[in-house]
N, C-alpha and C. Protein backbone atom coordinates (compact mmCIF):
# COMPACT_ATOMS: atom_id res chain seq x y z
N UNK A 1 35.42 -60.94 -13.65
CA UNK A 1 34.26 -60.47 -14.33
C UNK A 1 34.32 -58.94 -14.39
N UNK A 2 34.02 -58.49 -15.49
CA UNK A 2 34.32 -57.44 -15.93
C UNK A 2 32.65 -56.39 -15.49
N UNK A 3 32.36 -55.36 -15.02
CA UNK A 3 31.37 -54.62 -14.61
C UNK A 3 31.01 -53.50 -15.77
N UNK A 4 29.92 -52.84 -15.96
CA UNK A 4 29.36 -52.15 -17.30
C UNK A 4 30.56 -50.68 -16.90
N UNK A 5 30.61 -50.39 -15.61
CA UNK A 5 31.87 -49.05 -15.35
C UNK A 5 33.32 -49.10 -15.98
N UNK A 6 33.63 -50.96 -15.48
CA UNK A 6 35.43 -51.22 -16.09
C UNK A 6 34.91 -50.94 -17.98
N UNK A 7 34.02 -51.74 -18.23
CA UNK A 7 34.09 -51.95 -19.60
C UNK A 7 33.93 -50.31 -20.24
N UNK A 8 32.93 -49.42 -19.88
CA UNK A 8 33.06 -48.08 -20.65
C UNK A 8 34.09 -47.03 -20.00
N UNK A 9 34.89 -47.54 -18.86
CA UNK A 9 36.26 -46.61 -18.44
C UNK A 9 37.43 -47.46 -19.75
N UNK A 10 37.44 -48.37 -20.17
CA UNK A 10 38.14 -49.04 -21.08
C UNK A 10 37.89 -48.41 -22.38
N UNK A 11 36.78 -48.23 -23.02
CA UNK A 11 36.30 -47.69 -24.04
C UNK A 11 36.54 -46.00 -24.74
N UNK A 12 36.37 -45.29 -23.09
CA UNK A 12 36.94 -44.01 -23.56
C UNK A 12 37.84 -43.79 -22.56
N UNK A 13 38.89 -44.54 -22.73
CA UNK A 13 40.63 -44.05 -22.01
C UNK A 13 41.00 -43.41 -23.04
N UNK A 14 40.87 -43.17 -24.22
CA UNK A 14 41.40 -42.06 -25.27
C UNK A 14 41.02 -40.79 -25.09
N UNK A 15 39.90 -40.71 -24.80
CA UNK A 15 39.39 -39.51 -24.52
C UNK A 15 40.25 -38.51 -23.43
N UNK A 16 40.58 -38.66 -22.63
CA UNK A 16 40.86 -38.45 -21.41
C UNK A 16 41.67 -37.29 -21.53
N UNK A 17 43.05 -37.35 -21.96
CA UNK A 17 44.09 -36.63 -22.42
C UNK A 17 43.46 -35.41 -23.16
N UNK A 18 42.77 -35.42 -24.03
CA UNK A 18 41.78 -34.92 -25.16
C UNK A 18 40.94 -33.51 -23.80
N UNK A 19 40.12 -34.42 -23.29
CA UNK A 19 39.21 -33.53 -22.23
C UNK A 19 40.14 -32.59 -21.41
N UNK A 20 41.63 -33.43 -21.00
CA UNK A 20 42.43 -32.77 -19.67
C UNK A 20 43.01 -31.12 -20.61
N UNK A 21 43.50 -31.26 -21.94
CA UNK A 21 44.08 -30.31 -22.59
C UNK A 21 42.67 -28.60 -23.04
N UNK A 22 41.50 -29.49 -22.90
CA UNK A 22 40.36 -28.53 -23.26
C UNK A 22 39.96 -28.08 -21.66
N UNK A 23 40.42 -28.75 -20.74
CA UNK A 23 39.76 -27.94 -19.35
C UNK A 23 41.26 -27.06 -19.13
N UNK A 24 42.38 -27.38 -19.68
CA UNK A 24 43.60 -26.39 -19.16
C UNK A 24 43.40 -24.93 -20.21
N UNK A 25 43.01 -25.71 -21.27
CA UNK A 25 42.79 -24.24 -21.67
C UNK A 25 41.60 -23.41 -21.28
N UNK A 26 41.04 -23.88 -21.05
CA UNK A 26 39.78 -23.17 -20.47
C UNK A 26 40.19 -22.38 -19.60
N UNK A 27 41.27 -23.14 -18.49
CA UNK A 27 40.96 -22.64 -17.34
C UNK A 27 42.54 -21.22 -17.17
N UNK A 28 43.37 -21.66 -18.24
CA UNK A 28 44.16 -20.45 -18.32
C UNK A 28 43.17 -19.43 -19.10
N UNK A 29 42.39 -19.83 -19.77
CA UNK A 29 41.87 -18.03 -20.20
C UNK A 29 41.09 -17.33 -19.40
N UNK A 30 40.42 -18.35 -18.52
CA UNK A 30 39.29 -17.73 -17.29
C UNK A 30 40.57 -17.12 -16.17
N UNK A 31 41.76 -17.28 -15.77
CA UNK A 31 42.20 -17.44 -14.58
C UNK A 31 43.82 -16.26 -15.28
N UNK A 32 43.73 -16.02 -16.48
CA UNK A 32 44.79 -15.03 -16.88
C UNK A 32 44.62 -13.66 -15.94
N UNK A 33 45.87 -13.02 -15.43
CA UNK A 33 45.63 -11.63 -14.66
C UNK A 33 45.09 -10.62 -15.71
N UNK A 34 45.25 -10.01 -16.96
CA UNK A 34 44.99 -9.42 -17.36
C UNK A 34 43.67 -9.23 -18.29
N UNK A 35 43.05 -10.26 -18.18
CA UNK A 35 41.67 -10.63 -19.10
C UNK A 35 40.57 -11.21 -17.73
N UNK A 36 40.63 -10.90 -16.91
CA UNK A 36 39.36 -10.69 -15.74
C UNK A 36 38.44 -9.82 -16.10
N UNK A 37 37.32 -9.97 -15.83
CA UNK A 37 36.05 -8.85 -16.73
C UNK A 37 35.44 -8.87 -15.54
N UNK A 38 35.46 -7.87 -14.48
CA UNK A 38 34.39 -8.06 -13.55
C UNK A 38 33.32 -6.93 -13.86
N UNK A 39 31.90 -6.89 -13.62
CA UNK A 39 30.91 -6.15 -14.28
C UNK A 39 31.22 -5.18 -12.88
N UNK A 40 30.65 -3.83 -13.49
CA UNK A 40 30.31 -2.72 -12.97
C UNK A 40 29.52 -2.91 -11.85
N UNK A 41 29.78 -1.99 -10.80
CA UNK A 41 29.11 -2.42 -9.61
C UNK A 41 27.84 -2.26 -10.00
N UNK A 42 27.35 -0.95 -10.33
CA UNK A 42 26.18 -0.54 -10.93
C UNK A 42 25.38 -1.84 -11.96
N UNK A 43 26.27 -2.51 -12.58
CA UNK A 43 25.42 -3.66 -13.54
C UNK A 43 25.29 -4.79 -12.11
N UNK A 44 25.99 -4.81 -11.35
CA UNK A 44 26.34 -6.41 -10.34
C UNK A 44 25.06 -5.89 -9.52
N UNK A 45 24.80 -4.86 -9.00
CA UNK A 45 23.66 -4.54 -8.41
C UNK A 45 22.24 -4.95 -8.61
N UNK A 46 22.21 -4.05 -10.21
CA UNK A 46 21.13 -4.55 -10.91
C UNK A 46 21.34 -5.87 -11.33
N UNK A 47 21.94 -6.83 -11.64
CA UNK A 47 21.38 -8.15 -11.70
C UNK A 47 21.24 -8.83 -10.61
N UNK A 48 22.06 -8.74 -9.47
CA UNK A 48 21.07 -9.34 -7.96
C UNK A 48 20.08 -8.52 -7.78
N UNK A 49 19.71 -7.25 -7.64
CA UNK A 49 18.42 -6.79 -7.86
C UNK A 49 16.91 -7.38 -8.37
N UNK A 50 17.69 -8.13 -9.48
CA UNK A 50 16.80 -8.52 -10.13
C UNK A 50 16.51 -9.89 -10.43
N UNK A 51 17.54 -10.51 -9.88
CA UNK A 51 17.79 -12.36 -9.30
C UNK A 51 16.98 -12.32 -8.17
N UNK A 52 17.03 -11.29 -7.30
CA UNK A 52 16.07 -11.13 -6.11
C UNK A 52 14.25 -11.18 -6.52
N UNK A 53 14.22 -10.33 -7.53
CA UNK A 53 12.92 -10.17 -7.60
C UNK A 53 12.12 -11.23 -8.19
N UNK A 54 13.04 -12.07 -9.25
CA UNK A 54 12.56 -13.21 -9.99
C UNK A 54 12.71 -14.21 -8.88
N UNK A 55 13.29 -14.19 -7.87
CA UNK A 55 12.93 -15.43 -6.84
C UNK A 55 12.35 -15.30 -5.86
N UNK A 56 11.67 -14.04 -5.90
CA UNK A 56 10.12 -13.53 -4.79
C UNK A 56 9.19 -13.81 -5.76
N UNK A 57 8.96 -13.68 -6.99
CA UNK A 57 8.35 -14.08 -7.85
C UNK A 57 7.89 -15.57 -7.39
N UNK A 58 8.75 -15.97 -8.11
CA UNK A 58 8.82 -17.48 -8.50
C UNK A 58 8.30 -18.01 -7.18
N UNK A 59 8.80 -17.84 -5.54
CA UNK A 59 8.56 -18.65 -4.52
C UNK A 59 7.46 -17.85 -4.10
N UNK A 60 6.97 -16.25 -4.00
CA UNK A 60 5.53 -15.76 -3.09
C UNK A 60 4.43 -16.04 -4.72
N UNK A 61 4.41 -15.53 -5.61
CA UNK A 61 2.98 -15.68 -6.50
C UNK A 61 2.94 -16.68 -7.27
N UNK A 62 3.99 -17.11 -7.78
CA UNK A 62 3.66 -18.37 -9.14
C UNK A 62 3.40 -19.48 -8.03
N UNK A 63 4.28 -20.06 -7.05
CA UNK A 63 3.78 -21.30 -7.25
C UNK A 63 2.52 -21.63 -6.68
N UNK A 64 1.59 -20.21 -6.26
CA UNK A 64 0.40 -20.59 -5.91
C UNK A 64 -0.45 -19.27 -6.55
N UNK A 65 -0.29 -19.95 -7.61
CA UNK A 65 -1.30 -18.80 -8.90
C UNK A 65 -2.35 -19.12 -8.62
N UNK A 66 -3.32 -20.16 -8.58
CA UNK A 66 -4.53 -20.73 -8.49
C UNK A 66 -5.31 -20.03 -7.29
N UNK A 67 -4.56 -19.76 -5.93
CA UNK A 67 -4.68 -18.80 -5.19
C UNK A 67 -5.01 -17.76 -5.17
N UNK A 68 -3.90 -16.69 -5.90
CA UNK A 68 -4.04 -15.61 -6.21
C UNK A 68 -4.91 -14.90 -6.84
N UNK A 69 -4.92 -16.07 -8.30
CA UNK A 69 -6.54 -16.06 -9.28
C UNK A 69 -7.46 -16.07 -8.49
N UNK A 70 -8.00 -16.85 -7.44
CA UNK A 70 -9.29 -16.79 -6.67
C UNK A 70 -9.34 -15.45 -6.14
N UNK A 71 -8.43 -15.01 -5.79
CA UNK A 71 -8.55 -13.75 -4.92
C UNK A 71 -8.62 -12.51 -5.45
N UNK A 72 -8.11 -12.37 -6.92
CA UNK A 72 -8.38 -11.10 -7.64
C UNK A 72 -9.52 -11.81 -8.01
N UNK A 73 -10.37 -13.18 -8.50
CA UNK A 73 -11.62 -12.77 -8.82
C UNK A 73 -12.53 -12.77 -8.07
N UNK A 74 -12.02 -12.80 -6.81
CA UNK A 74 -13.45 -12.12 -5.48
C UNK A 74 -13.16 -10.48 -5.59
N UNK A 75 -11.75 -10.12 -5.55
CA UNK A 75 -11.80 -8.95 -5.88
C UNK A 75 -13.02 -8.06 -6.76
N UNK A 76 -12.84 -8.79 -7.94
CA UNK A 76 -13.55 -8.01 -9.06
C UNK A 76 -15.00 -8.36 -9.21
N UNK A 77 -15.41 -9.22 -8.05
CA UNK A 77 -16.49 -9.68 -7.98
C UNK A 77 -17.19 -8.66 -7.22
N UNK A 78 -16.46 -8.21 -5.63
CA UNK A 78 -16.85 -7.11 -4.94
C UNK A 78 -16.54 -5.71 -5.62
N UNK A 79 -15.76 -5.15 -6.36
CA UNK A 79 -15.95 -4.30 -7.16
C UNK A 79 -17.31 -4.53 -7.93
N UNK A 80 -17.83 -5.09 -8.66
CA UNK A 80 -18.52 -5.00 -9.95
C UNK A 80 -20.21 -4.88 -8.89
N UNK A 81 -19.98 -5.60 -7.53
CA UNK A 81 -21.63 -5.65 -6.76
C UNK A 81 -21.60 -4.16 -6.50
N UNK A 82 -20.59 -3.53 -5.86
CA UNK A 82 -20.44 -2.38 -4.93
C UNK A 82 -20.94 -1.35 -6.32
N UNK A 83 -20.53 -1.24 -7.61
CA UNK A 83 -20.90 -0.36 -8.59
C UNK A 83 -22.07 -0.69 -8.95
N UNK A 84 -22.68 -1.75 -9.22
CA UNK A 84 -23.87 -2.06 -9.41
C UNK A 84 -24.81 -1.48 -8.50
N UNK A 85 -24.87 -1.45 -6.96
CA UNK A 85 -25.34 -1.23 -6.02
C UNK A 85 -25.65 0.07 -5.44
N UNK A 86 -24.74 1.05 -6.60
CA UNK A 86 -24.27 2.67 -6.20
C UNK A 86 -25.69 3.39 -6.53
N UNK A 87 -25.92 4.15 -5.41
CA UNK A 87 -27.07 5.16 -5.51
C UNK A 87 -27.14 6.43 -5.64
N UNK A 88 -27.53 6.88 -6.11
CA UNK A 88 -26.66 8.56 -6.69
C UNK A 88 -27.39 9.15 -5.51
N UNK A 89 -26.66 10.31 -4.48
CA UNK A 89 -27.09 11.01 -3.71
C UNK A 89 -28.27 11.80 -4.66
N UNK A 90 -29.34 12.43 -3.83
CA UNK A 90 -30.70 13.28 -4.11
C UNK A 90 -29.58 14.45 -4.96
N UNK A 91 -30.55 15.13 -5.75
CA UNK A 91 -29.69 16.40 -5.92
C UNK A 91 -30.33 17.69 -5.45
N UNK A 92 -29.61 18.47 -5.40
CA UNK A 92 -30.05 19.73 -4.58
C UNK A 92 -29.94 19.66 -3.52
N UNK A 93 -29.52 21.30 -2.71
CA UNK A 93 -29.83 21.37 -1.40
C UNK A 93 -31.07 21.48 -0.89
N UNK A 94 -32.46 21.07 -1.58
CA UNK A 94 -33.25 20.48 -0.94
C UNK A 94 -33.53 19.51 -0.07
N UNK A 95 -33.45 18.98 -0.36
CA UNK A 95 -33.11 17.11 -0.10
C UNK A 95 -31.95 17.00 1.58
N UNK A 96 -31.24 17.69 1.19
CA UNK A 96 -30.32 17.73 2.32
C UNK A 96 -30.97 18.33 3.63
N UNK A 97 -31.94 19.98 3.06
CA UNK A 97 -32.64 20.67 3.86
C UNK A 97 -34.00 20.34 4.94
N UNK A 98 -34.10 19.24 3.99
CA UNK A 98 -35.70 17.90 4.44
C UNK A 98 -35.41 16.86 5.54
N UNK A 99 -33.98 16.84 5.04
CA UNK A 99 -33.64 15.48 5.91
C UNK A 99 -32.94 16.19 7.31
N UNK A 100 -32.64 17.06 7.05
CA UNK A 100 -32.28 17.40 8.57
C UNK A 100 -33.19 18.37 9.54
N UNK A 101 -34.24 18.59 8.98
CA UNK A 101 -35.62 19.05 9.43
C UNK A 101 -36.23 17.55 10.17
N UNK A 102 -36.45 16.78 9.37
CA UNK A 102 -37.08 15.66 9.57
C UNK A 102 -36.10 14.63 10.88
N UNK A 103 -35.08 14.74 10.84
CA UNK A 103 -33.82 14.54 11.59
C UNK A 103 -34.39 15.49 13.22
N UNK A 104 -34.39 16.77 12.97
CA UNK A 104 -34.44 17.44 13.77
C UNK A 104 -35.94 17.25 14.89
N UNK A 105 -36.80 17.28 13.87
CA UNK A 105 -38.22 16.80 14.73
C UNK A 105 -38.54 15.44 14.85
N UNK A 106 -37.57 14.42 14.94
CA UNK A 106 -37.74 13.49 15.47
C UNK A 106 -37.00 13.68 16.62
N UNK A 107 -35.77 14.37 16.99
CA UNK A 107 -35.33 14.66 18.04
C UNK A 107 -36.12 15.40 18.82
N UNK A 108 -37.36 16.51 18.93
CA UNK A 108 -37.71 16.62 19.70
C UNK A 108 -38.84 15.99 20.17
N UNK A 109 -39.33 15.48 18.89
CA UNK A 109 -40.61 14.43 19.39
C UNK A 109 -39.91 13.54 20.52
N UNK A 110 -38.66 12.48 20.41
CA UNK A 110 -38.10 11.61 21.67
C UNK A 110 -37.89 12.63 23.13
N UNK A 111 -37.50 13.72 22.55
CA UNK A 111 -37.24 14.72 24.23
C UNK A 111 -38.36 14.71 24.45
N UNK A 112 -40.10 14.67 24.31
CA UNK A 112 -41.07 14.92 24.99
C UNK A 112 -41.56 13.83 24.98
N UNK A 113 -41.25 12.75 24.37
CA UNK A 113 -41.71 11.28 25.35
C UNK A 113 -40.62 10.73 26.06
N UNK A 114 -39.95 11.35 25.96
CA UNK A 114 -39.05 10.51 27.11
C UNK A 114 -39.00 11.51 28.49
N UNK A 115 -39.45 12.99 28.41
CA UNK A 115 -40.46 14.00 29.63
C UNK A 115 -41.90 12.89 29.91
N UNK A 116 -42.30 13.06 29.00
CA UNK A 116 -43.74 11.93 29.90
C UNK A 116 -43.93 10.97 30.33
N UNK A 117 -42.57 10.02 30.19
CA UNK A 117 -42.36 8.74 30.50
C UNK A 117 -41.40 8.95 31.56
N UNK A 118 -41.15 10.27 32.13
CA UNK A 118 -40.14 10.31 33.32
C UNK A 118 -41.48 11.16 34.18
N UNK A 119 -42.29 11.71 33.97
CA UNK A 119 -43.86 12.38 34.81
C UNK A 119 -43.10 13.71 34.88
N UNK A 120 -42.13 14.23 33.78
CA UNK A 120 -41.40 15.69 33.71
C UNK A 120 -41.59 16.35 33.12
N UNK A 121 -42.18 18.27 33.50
CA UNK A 121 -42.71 18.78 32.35
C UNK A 121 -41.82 19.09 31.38
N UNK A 122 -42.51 18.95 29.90
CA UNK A 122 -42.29 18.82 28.70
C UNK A 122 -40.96 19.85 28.63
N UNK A 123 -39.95 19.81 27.61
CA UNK A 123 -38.67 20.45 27.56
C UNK A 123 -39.36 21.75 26.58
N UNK A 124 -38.69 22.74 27.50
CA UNK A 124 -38.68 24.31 26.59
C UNK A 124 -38.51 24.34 25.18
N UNK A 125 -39.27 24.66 24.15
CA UNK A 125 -38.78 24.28 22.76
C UNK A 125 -37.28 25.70 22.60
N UNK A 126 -36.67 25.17 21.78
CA UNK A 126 -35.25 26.43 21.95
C UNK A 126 -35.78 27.00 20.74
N UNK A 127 -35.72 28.54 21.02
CA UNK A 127 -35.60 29.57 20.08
C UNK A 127 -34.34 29.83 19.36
N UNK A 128 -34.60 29.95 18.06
CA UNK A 128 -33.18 30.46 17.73
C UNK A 128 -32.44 31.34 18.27
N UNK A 129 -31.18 32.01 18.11
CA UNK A 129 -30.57 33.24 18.59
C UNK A 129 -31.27 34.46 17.76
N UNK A 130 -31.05 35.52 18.37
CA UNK A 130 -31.52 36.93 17.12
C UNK A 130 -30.53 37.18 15.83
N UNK A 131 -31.24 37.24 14.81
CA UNK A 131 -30.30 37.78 14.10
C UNK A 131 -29.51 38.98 13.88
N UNK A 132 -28.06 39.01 13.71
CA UNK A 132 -27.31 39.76 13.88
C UNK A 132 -27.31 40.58 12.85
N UNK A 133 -27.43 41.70 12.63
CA UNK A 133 -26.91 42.34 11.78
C UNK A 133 -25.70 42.40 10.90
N UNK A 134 -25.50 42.10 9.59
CA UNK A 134 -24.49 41.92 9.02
C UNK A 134 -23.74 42.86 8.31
N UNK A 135 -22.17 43.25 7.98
CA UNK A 135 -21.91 44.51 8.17
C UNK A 135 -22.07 44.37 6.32
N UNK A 136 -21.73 45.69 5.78
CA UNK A 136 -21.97 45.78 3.97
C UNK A 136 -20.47 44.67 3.46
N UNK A 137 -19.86 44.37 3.88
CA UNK A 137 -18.41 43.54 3.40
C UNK A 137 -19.22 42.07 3.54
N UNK A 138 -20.37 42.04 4.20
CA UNK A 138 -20.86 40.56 4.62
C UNK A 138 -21.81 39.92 3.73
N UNK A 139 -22.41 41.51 2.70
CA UNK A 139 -23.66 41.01 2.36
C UNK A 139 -23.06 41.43 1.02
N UNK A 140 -22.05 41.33 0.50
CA UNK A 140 -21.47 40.98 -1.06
C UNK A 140 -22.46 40.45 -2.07
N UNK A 141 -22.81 38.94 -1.46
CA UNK A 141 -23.70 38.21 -2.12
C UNK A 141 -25.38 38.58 -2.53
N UNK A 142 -25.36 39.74 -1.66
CA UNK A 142 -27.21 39.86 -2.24
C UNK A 142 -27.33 41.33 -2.78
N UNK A 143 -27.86 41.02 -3.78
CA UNK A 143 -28.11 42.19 -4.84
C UNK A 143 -30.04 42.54 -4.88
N UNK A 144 -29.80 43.72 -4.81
CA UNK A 144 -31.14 43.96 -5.49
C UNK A 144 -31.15 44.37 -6.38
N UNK A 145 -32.39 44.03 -6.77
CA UNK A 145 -33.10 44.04 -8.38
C UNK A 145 -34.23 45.01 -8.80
N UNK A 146 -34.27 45.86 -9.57
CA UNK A 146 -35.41 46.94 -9.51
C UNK A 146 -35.96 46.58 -11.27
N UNK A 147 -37.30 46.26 -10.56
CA UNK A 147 -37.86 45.78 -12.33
C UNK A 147 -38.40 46.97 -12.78
């Protein structure tokens, strides 16, 4: 009994001879000493260079895009609250001048309850230093004005 392999090895035994004469030539033109083409180191570089990068590709971001997508759009989700949310500082050095006044006398209001809550007299309020005299190279900035 004949098997479906004997019957189509029977069918193309012509072939054979045919295929053996197209792989010899093949393989004398690939394997001649004088017709070898090897690429430039500089090109052999850059294409593993770049066989490298298409298969960090392919195996760290594509095959878990669905991932990645979630995560740039929390990204742009916390971007878009954080701008929404933005409060423009006060302007002027007013504003700055208030708050550290107001800063400042709450600090001494706590130093004199935390004296009465220890039965200690109240803390010396601090004087500034004197002002110094400033020499004429110092006071560049102030002009007088005679109306």
């Amino acid at each position: 009994m004949k098997t479906p392999r004997d019957t189509l090895l029977h069918r193309h035994r012509s072939i054979g001879p045919r295929l053996d004469r197209i792989r010899e030539q093949l393989l004398a033109g690939e394997l001649a000493p004088g017709q070898t083409q090897r690429p430039a180191p500089a090109a052999a570089l850059v294409q593993a260079f770049t066989r490298v990068l298409v298969q960090a590709w392919t195996e760290l971001f594509w095959c878990c895009r669905r991932a990645w997508c979630g995560l740039a759009a929390a990204w742009v989700l916390i971007l878009a609250l954080n701008l929404l949310s933005y409060e423009r500082p006060p302007a002027g050095p007013t504003a700055a001048r208030s708050s550290s006044s107001a800063i400042s006398a709450f600090f001494v209001a706590q130093r004199y309850l935390q004296a009465e809550l220890a039965d200690s007299p109240p803390p010396v309020p601090r004087t500034p230093p004197p002002a110094v005299p400033q020499s004429r190279s110092e006071r560049r900035g102030v002009r007088l004005q005679v109306a």
